[in-house]
PDB file of N, CA and C in Angstrom:
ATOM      1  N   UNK A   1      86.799  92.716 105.729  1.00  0.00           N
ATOM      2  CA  UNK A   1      86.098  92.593 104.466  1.00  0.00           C
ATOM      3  C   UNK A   1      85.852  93.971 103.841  1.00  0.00           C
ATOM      4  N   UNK A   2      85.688  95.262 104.266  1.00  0.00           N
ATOM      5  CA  UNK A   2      85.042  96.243 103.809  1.00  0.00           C
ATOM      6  C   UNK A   2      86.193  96.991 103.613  1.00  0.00           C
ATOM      7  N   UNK A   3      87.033  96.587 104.185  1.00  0.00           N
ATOM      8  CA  UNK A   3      88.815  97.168 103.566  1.00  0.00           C
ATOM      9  C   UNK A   3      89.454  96.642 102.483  1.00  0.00           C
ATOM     10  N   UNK A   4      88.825  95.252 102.409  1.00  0.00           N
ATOM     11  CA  UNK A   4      89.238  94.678 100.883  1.00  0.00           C
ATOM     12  C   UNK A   4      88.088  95.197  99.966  1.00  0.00           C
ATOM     13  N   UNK A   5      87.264  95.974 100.048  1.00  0.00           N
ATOM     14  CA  UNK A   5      85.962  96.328  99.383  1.00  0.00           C
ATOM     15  C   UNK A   5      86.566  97.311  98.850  1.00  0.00           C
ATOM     16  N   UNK A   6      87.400  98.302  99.958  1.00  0.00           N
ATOM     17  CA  UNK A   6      87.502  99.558  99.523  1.00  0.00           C
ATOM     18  C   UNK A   6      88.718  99.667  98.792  1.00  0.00           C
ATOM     19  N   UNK A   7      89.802  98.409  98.861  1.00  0.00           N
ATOM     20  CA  UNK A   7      91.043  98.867  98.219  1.00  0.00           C
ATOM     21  C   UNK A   7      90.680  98.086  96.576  1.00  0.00           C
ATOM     22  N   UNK A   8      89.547  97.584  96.329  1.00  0.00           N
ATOM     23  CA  UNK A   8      88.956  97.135  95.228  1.00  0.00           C
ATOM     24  C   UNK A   8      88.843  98.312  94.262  1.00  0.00           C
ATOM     25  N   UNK A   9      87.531  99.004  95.214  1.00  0.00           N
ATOM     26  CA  UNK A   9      87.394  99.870  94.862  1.00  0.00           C
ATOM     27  C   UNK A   9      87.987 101.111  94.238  1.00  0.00           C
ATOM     28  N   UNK A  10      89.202 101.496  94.920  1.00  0.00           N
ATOM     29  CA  UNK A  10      90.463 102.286  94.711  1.00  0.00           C
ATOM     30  C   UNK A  10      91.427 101.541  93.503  1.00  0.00           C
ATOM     31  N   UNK A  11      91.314 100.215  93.466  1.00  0.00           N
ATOM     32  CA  UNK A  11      92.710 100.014  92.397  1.00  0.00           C
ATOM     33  C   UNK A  11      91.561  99.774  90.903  1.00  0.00           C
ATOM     34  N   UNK A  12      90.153  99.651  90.958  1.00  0.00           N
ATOM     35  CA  UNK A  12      89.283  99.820  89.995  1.00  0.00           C
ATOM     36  C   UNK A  12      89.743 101.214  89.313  1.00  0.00           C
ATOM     37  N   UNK A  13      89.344 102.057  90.360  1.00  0.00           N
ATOM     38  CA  UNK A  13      89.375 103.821  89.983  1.00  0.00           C
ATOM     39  C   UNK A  13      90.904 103.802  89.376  1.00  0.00           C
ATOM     40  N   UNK A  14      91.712 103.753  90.036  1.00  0.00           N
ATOM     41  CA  UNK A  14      93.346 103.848  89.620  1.00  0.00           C
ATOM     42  C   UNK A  14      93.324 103.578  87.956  1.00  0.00           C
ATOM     43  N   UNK A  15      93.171 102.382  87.834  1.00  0.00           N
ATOM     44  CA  UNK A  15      93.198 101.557  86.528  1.00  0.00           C
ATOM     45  C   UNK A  15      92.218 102.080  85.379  1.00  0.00           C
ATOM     46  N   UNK A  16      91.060 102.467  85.658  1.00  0.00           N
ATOM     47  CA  UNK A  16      90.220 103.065  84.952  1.00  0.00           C
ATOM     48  C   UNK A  16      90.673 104.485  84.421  1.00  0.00           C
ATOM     49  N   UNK A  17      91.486 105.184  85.436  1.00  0.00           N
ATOM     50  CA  UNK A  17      92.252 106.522  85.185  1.00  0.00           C
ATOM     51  C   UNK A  17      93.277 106.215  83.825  1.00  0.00           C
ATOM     52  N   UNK A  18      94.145 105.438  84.910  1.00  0.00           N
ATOM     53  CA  UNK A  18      95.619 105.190  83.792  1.00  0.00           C
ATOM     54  C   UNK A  18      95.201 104.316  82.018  1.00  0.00           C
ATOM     55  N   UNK A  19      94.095 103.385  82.581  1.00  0.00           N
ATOM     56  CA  UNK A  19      94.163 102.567  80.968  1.00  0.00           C
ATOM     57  C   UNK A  19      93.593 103.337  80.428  1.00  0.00           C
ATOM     58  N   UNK A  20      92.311 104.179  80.824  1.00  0.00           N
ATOM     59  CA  UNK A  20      91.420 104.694  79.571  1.00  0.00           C
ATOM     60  C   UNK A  20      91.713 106.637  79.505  1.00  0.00           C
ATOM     61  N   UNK A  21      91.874 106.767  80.443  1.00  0.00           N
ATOM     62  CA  UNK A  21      91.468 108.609  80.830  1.00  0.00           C
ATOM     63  C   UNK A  21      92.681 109.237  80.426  1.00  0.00           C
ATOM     64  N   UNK A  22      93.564 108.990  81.424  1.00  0.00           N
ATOM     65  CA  UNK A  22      94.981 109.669  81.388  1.00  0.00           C
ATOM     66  C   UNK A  22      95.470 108.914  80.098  1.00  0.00           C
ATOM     67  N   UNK A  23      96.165 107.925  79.597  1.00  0.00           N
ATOM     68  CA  UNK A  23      96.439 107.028  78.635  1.00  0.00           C
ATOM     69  C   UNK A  23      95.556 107.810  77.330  1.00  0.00           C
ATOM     70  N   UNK A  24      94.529 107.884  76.944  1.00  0.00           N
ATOM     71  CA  UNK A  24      93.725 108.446  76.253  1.00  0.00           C
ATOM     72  C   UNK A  24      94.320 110.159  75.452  1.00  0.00           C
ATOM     73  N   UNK A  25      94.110 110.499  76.905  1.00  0.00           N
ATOM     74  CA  UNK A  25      94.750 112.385  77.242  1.00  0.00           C
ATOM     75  C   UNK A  25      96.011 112.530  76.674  1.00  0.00           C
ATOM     76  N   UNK A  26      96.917 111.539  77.637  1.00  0.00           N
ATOM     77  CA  UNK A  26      98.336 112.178  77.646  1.00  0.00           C
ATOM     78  C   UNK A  26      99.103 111.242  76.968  1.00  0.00           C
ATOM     79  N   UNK A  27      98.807 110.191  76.788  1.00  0.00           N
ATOM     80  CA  UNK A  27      99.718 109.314  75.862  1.00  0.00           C
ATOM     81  C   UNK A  27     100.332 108.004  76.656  1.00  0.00           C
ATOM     82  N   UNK A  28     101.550 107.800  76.597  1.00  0.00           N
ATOM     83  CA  UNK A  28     101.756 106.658  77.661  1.00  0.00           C
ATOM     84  C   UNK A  28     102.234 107.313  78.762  1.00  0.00           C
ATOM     85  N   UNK A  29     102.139 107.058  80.258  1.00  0.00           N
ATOM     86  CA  UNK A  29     102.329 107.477  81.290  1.00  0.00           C
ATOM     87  C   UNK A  29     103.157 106.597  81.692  1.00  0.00           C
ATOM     88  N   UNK A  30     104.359 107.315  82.366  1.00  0.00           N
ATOM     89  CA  UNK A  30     105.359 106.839  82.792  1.00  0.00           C
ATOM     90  C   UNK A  30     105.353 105.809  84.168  1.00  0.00           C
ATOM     91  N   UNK A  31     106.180 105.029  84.464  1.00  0.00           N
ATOM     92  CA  UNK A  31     105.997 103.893  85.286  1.00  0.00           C
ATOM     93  C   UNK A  31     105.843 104.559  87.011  1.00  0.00           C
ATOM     94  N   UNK A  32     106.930 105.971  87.284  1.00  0.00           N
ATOM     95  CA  UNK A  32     107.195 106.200  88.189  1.00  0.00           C
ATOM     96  C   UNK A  32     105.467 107.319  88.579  1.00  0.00           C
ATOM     97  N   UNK A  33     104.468 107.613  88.072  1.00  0.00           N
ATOM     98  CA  UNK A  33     103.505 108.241  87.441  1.00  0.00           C
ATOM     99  C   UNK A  33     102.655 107.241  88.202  1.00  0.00           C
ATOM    100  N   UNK A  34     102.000 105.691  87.269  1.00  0.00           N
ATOM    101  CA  UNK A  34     101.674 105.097  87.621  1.00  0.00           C
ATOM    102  C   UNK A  34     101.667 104.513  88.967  1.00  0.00           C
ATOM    103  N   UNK A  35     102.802 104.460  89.135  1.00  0.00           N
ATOM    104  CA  UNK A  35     103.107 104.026  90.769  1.00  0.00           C
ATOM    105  C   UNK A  35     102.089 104.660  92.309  1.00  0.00           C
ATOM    106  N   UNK A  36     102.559 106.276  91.823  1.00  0.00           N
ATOM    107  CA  UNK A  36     101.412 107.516  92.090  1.00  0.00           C
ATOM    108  C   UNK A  36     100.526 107.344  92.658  1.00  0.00           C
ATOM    109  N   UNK A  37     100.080 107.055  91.389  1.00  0.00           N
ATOM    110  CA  UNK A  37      98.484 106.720  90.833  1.00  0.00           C
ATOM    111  C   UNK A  37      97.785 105.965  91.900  1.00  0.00           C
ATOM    112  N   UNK A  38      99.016 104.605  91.623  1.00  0.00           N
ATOM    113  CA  UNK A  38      97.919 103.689  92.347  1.00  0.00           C
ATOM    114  C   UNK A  38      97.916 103.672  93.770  1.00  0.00           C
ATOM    115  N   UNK A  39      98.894 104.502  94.632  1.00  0.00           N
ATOM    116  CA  UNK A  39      99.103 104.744  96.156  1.00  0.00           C
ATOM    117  C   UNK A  39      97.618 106.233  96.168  1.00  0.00           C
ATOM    118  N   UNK A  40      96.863 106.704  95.662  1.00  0.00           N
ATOM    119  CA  UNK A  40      96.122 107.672  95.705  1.00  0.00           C
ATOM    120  C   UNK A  40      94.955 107.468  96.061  1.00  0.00           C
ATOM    121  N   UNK A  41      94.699 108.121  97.371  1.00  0.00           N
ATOM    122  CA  UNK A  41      92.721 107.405  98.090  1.00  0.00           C
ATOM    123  C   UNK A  41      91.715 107.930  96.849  1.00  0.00           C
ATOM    124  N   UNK A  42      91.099 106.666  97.285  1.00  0.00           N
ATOM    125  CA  UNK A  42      89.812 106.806  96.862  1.00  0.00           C
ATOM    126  C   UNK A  42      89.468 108.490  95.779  1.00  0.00           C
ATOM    127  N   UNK A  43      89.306 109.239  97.211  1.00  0.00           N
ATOM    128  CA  UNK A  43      88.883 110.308  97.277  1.00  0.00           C
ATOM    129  C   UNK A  43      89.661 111.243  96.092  1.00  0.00           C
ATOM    130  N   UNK A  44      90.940 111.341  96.537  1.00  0.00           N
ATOM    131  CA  UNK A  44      91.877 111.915  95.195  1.00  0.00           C
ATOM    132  C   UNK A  44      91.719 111.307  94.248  1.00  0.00           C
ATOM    133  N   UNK A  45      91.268 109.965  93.791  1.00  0.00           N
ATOM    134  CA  UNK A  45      91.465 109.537  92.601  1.00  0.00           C
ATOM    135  C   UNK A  45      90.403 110.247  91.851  1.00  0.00           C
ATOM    136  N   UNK A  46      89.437 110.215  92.593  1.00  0.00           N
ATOM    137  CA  UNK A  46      87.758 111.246  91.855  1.00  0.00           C
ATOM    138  C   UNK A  46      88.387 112.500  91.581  1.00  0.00           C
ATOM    139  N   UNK A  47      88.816 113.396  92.592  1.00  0.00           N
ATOM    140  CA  UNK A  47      89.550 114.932  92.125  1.00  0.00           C
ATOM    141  C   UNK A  47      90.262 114.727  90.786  1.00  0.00           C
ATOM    142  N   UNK A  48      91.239 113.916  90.998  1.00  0.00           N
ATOM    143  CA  UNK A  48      92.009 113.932  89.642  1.00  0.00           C
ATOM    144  C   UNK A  48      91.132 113.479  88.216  1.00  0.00           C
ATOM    145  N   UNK A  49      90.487 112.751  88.452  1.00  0.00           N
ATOM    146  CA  UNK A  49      89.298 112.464  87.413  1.00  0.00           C
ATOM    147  C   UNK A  49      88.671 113.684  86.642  1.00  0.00           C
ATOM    148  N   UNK A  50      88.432 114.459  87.837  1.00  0.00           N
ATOM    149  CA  UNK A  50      87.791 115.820  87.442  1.00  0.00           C
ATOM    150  C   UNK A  50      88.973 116.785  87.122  1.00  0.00           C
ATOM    151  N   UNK A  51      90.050 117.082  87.393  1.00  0.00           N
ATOM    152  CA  UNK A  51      91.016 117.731  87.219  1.00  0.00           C
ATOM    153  C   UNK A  51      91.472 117.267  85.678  1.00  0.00           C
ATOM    154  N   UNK A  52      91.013 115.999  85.247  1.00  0.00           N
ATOM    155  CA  UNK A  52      91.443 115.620  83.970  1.00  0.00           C
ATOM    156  C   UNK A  52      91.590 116.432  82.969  1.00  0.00           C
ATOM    157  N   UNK A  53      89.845 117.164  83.051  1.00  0.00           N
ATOM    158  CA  UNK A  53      89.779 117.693  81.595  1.00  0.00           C
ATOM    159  C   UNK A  53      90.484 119.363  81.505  1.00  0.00           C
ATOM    160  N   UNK A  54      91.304 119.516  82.584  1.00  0.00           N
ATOM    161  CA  UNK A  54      92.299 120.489  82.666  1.00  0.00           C
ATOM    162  C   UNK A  54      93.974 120.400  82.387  1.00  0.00           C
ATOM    163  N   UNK A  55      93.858 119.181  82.256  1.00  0.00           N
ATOM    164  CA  UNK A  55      95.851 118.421  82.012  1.00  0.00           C
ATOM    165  C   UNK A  55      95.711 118.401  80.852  1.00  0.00           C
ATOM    166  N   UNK A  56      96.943 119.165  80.299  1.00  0.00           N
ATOM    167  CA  UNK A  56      96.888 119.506  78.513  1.00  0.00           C
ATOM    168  C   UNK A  56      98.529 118.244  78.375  1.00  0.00           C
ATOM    169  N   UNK A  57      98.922 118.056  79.822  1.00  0.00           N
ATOM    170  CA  UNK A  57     100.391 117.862  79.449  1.00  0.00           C
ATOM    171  C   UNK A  57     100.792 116.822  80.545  1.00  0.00           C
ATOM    172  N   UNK A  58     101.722 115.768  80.004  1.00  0.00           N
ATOM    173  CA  UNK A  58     102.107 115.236  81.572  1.00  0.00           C
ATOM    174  C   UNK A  58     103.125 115.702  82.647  1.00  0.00           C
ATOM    175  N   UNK A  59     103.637 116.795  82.138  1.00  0.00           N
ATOM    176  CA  UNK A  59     104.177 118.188  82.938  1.00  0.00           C
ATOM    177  C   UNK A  59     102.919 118.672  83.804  1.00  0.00           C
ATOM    178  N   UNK A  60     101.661 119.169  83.633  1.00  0.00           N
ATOM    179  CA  UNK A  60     100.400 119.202  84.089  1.00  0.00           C
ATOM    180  C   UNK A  60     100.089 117.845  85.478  1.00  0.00           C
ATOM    181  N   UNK A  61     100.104 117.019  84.370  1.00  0.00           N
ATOM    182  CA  UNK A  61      99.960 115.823  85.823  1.00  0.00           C
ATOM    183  C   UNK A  61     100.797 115.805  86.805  1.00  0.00           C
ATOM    184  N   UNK A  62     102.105 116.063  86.276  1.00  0.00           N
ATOM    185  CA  UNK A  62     103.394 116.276  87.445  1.00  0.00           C
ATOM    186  C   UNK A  62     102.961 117.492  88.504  1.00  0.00           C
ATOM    187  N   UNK A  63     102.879 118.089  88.097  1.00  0.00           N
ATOM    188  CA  UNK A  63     102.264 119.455  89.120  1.00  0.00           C
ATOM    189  C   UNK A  63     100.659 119.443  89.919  1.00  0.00           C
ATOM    190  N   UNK A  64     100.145 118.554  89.240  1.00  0.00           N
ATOM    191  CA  UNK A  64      99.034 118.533  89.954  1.00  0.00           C
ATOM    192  C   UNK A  64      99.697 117.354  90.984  1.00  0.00           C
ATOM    193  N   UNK A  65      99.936 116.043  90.908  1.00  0.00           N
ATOM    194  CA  UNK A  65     100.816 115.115  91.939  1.00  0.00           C
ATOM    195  C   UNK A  65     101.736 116.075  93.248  1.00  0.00           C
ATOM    196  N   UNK A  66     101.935 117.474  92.727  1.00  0.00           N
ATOM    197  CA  UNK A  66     102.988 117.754  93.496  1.00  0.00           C
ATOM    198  C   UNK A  66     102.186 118.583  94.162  1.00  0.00           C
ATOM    199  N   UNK A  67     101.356 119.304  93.583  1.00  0.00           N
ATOM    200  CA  UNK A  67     100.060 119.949  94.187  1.00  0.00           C
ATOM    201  C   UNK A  67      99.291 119.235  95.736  1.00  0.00           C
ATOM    202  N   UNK A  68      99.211 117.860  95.173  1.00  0.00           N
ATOM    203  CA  UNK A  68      98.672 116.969  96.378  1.00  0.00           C
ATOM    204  C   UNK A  68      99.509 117.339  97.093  1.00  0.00           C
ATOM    205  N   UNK A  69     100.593 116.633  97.241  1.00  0.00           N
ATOM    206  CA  UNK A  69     101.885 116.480  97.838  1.00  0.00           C
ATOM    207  C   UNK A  69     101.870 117.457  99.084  1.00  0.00           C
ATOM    208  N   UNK A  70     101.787 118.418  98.640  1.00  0.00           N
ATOM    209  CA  UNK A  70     102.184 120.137  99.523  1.00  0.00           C
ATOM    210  C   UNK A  70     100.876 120.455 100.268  1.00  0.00           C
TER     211      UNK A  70
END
């Protein structure tokens, strides 16, 4: 139960990013982007939240994704 709580929780955050934040910012975000997105804990999804008001570009988001990555 508290694993279906938490992946609630996580595809809430995801979706809240892509429909309103990023979508908002950067315009439409690409499918392979999204995908990303929604494989990203909890925890990263808050960083990137905050990293938002620093992405001028979705070149920006690409590098921050790749940033995780490494």
């Amino acid at each position: 139960m508290a694993q279906g709580i938490q992946e609630g929780i996580q595809g809430g955050k995801s979706s809240l990013l892509l429909k309103q934040q990023l979508s908002r910012k950067l315009g439409n975000i690409p499918d392979e982007i999204k995908v990303r997105l929604h494989h990203l804990t909890s925890e990263l999804l808050d960083v990137l939240s905050e990293a938002l008001f620093n992405l001028e570009s979705l070149e920006d988001l690409y590098i921050w994704l790749q940033n995780i990555d490494n």
